[in-house]
PDB file of N, CA and C in Angstrom:
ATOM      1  N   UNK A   1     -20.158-112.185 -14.429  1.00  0.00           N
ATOM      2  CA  UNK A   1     -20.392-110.855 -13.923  1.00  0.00           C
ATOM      3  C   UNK A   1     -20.900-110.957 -12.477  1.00  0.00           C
ATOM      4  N   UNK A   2     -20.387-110.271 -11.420  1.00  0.00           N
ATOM      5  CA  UNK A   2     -20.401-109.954 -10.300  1.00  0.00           C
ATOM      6  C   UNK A   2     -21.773-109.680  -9.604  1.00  0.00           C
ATOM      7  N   UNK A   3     -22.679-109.782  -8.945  1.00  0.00           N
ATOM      8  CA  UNK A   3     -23.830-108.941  -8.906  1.00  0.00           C
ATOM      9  C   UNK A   3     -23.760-108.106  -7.938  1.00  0.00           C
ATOM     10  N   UNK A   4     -24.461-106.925  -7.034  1.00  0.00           N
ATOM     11  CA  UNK A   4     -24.016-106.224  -5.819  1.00  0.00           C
ATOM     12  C   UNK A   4     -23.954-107.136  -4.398  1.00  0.00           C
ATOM     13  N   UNK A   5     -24.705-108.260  -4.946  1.00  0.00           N
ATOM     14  CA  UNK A   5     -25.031-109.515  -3.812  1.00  0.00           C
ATOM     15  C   UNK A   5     -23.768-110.593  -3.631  1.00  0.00           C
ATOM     16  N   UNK A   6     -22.835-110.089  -4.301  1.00  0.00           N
ATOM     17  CA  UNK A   6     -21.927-111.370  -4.490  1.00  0.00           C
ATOM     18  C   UNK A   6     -20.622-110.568  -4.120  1.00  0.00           C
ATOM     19  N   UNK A   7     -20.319-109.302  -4.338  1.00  0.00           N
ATOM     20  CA  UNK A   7     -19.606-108.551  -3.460  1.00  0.00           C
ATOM     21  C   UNK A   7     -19.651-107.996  -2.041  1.00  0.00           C
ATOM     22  N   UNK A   8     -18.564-108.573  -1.106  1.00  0.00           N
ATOM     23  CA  UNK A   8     -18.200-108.561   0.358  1.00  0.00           C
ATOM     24  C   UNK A   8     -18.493-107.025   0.429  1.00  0.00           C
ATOM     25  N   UNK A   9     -19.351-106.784   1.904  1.00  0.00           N
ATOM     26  CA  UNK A   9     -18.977-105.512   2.114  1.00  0.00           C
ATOM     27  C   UNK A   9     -17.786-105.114   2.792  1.00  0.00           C
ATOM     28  N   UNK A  10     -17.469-103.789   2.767  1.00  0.00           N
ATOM     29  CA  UNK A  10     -16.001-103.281   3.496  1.00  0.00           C
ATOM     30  C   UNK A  10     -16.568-103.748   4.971  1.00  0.00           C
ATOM     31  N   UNK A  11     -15.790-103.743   5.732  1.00  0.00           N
ATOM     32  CA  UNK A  11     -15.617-103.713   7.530  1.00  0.00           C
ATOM     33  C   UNK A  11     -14.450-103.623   8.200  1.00  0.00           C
ATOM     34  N   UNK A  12     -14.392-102.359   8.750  1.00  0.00           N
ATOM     35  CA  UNK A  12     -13.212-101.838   8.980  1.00  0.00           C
ATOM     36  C   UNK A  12     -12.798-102.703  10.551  1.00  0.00           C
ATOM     37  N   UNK A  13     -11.779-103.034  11.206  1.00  0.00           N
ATOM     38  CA  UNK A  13     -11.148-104.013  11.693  1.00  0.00           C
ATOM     39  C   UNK A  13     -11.223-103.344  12.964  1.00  0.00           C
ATOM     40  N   UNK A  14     -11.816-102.236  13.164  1.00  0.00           N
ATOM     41  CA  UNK A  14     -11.895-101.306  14.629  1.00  0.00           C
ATOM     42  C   UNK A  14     -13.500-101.481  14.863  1.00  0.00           C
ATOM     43  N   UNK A  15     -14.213-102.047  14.422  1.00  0.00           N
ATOM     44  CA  UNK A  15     -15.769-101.819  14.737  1.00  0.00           C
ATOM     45  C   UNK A  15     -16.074-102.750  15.634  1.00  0.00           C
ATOM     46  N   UNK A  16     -16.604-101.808  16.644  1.00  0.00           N
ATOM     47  CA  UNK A  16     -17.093-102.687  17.981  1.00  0.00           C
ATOM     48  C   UNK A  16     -18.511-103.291  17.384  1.00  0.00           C
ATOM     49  N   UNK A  17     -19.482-103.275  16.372  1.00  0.00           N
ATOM     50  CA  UNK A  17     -20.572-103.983  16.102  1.00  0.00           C
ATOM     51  C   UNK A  17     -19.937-105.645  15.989  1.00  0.00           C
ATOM     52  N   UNK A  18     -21.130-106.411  16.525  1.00  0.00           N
ATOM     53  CA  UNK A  18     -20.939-107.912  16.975  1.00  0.00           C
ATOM     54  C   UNK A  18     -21.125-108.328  15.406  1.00  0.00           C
ATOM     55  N   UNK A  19     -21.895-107.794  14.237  1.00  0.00           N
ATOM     56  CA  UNK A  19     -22.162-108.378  13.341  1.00  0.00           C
ATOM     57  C   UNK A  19     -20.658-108.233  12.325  1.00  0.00           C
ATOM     58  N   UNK A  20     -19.905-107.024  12.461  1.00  0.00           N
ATOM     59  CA  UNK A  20     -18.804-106.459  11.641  1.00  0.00           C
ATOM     60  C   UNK A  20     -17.570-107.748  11.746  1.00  0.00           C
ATOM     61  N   UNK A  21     -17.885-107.806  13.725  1.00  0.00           N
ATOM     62  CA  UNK A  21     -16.329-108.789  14.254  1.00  0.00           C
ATOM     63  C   UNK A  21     -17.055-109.896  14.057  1.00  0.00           C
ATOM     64  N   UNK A  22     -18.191-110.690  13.619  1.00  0.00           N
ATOM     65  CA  UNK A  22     -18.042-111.458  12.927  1.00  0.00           C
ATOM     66  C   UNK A  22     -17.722-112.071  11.436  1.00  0.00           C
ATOM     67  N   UNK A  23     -18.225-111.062  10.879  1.00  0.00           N
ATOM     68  CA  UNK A  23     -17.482-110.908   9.318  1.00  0.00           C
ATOM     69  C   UNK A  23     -15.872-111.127   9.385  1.00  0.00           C
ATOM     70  N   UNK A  24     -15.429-110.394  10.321  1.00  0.00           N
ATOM     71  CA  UNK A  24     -14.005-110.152   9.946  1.00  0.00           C
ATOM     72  C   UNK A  24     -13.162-111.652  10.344  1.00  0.00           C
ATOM     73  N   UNK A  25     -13.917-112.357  11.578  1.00  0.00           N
ATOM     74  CA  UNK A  25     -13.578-113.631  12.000  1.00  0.00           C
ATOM     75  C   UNK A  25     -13.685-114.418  10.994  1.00  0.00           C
ATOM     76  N   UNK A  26     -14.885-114.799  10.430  1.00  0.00           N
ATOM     77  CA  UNK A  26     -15.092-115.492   9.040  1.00  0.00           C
ATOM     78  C   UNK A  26     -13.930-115.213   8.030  1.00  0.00           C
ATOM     79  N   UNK A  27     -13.953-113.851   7.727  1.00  0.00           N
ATOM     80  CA  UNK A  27     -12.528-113.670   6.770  1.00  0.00           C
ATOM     81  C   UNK A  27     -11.543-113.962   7.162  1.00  0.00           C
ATOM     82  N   UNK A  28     -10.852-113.701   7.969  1.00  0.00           N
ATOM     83  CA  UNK A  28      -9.847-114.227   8.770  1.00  0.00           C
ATOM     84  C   UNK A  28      -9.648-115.577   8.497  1.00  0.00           C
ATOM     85  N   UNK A  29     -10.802-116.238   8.934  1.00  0.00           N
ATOM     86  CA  UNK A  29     -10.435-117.730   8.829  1.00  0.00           C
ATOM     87  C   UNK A  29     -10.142-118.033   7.295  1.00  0.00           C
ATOM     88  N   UNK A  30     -10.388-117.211   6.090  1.00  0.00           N
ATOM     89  CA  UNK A  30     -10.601-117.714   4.894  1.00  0.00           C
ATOM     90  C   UNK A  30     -11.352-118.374   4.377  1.00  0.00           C
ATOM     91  N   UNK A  31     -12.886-118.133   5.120  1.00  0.00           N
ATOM     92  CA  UNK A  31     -14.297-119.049   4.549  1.00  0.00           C
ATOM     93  C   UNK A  31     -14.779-118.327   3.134  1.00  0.00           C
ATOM     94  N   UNK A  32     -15.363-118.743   2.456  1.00  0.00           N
ATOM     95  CA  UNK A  32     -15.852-118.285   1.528  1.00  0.00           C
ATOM     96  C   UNK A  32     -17.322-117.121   1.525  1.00  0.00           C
ATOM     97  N   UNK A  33     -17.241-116.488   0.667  1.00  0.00           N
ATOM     98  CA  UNK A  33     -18.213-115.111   0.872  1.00  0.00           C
ATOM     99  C   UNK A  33     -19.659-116.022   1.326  1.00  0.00           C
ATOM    100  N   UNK A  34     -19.948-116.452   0.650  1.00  0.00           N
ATOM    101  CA  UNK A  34     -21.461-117.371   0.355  1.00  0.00           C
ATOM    102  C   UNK A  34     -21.732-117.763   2.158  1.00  0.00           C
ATOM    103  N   UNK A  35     -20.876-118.316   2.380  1.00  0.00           N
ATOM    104  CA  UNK A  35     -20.214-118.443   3.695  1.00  0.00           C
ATOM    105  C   UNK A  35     -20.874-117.533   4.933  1.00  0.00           C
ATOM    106  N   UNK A  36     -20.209-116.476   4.895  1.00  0.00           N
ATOM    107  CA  UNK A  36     -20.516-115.639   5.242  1.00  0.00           C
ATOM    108  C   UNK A  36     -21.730-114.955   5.799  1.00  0.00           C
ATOM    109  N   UNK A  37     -22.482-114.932   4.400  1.00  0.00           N
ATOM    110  CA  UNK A  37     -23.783-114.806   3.758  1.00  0.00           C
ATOM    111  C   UNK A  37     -24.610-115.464   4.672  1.00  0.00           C
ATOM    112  N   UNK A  38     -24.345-116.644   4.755  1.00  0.00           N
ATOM    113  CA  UNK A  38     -25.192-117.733   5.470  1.00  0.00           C
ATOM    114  C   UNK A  38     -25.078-117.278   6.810  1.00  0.00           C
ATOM    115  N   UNK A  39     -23.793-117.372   7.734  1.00  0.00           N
ATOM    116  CA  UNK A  39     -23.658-117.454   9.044  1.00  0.00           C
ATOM    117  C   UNK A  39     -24.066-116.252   9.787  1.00  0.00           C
ATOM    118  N   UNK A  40     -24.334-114.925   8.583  1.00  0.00           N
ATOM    119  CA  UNK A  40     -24.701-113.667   9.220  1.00  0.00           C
ATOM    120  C   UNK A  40     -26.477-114.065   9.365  1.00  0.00           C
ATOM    121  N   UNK A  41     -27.030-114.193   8.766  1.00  0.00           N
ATOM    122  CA  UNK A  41     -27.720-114.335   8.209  1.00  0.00           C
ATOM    123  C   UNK A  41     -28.820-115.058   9.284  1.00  0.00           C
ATOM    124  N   UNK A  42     -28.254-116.580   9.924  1.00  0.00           N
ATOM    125  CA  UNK A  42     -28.658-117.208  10.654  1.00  0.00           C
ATOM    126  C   UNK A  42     -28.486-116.355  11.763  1.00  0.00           C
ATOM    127  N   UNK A  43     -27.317-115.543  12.523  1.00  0.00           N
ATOM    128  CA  UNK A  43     -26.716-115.191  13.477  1.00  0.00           C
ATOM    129  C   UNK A  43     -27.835-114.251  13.748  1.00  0.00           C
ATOM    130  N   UNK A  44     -28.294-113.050  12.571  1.00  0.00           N
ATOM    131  CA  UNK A  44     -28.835-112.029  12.667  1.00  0.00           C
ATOM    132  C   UNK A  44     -30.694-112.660  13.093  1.00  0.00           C
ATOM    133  N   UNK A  45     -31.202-113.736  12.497  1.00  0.00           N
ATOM    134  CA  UNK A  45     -32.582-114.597  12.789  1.00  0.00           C
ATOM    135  C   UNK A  45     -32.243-114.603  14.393  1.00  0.00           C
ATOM    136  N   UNK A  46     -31.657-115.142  14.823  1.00  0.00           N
ATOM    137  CA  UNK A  46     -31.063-115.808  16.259  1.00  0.00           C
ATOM    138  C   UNK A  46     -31.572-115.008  16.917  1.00  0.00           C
ATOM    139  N   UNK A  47     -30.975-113.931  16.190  1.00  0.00           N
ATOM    140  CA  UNK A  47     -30.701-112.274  17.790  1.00  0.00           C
ATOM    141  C   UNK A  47     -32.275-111.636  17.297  1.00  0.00           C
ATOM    142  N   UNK A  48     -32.845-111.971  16.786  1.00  0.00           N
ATOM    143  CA  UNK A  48     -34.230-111.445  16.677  1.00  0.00           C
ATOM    144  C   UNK A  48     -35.113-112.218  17.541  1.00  0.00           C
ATOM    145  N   UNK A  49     -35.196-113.324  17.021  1.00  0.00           N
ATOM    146  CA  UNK A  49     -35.636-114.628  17.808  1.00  0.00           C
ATOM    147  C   UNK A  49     -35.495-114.329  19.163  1.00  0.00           C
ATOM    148  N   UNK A  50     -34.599-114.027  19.976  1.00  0.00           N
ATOM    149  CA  UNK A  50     -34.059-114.169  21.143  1.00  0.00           C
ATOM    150  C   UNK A  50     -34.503-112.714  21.833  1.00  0.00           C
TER     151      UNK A  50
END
């Protein structure tokens, strides 16, 4: 069973947000959700950090 944490959110392929066109790059490439998860994740620490 699925949890709400383990389902991708939508991101529509026109969104100028830096966090969306990275999702969609990740998918694109065919990385895995978990994947994802991680690289936003770090990306989003970064831009706080910074």
């Amino acid at each position: 069973m699925k949890t709400p944490n383990d389902i991708p959110v939508y991101v529509s392929h026109k969104s100028v947000r830096f966090i969306d066109q990275l999702r969609g790059f990740i998918r694109y490439r065919g990385l895995s959700y978990q994947t994802e998860k991680t690289n936003v994740h770090w990306v989003v620490n970064f831009i706080r950090f910074s």
